[in-house]
Protein backbone atom coordinates (compact mmCIF):
# COMPACT_ATOMS: atom_id res chain seq x y z
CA UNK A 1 172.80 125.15 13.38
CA UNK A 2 170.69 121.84 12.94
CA UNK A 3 169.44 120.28 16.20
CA UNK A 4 168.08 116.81 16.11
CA UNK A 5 167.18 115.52 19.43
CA UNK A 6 166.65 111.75 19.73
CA UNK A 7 166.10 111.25 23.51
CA UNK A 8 163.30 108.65 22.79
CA UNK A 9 166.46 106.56 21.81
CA UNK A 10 167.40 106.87 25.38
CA UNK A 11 164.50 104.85 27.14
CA UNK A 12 165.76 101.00 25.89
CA UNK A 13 162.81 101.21 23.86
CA UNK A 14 164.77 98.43 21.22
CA UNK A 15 163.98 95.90 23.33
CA UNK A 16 160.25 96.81 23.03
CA UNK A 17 160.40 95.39 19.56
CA UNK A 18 160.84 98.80 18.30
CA UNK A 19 162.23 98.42 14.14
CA UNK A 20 163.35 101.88 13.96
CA UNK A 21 164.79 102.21 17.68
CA UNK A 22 166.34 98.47 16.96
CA UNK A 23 168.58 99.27 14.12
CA UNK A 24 169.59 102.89 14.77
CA UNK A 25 171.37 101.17 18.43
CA UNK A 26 172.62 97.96 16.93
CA UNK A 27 176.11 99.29 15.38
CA UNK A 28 175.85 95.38 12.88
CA UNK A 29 173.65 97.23 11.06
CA UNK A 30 173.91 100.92 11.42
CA UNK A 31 177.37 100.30 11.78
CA UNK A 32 180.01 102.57 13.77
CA UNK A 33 178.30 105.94 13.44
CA UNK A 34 174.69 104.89 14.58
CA UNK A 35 172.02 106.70 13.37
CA UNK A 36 174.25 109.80 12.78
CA UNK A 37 174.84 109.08 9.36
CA UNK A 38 170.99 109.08 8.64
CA UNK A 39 170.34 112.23 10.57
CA UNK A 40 173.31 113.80 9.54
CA UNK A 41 172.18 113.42 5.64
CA UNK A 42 168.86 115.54 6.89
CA UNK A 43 171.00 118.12 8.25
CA UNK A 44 173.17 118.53 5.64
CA UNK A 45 170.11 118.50 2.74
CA UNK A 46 168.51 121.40 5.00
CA UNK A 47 171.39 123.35 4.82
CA UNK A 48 172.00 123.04 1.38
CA UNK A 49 168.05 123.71 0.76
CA UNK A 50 168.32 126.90 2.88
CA UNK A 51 171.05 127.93 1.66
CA UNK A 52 171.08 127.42 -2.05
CA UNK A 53 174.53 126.01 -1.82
CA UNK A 54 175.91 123.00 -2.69
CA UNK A 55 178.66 121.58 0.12
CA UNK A 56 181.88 120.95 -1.07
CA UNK A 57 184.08 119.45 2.32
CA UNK A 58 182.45 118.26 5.65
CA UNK A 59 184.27 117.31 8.82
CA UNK A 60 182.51 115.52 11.53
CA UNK A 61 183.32 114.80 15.63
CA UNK A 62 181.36 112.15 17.02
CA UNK A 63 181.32 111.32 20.60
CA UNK A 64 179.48 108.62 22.83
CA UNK A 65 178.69 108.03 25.94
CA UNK A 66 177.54 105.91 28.76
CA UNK A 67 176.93 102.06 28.39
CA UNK A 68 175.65 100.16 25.60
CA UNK A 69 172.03 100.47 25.08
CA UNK A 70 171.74 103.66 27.83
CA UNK A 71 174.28 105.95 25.66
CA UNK A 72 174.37 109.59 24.36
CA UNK A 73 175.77 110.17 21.18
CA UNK A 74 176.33 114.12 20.19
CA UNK A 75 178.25 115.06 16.63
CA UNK A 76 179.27 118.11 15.23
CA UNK A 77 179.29 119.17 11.62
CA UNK A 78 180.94 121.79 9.94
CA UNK A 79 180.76 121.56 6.61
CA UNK A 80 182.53 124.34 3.75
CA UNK A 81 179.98 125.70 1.25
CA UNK A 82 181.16 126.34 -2.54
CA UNK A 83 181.55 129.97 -1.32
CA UNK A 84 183.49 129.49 0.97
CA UNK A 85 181.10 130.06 3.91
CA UNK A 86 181.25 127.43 6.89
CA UNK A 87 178.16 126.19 8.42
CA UNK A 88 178.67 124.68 12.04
């Protein structure tokens, strides 16, 4: 299990004139999945790197919520290892 807590994300801190806190909230141009799809690469790599294991399927859930700009977003990965083995 990867955890990846972002809570800094939940102080507004993109109106501060924040560039990394600015693009990982505005969906234009980290589109639907926010910055999920960035961390989510990390989390995958680290498994991969731990494991020795290349993945070969992944299936995501993605949830948000709250109001824009004071949300929590929370995803689960499971992804299938050439093995066989799942990693949640």
């Amino acid at each position: 299990m990867v955890e990846y807590p972002q809570g800094w994300l939940s102080k507004g801190i993109e109106n501060t004139g924040s560039v990394q806190a600015a693009w990982r909230t505005d969906p234009q141009r980290s589109g639907k999945s926010g910055c999920m799809a960035d961390i989510g690469t990390h989390a995958a790599h680290l498994a991969e790197h731990v494991s020795g294991l290349k993945i070969t399927h992944l299936c995501a859930n993605l949830n948000i919520y709250g109001e824009e700009g004071y949300w929590m977003m929370t995803a689960m990965y499971c992804l299938s290892l050439k093995t066989g083995q799942l990693v949640f």
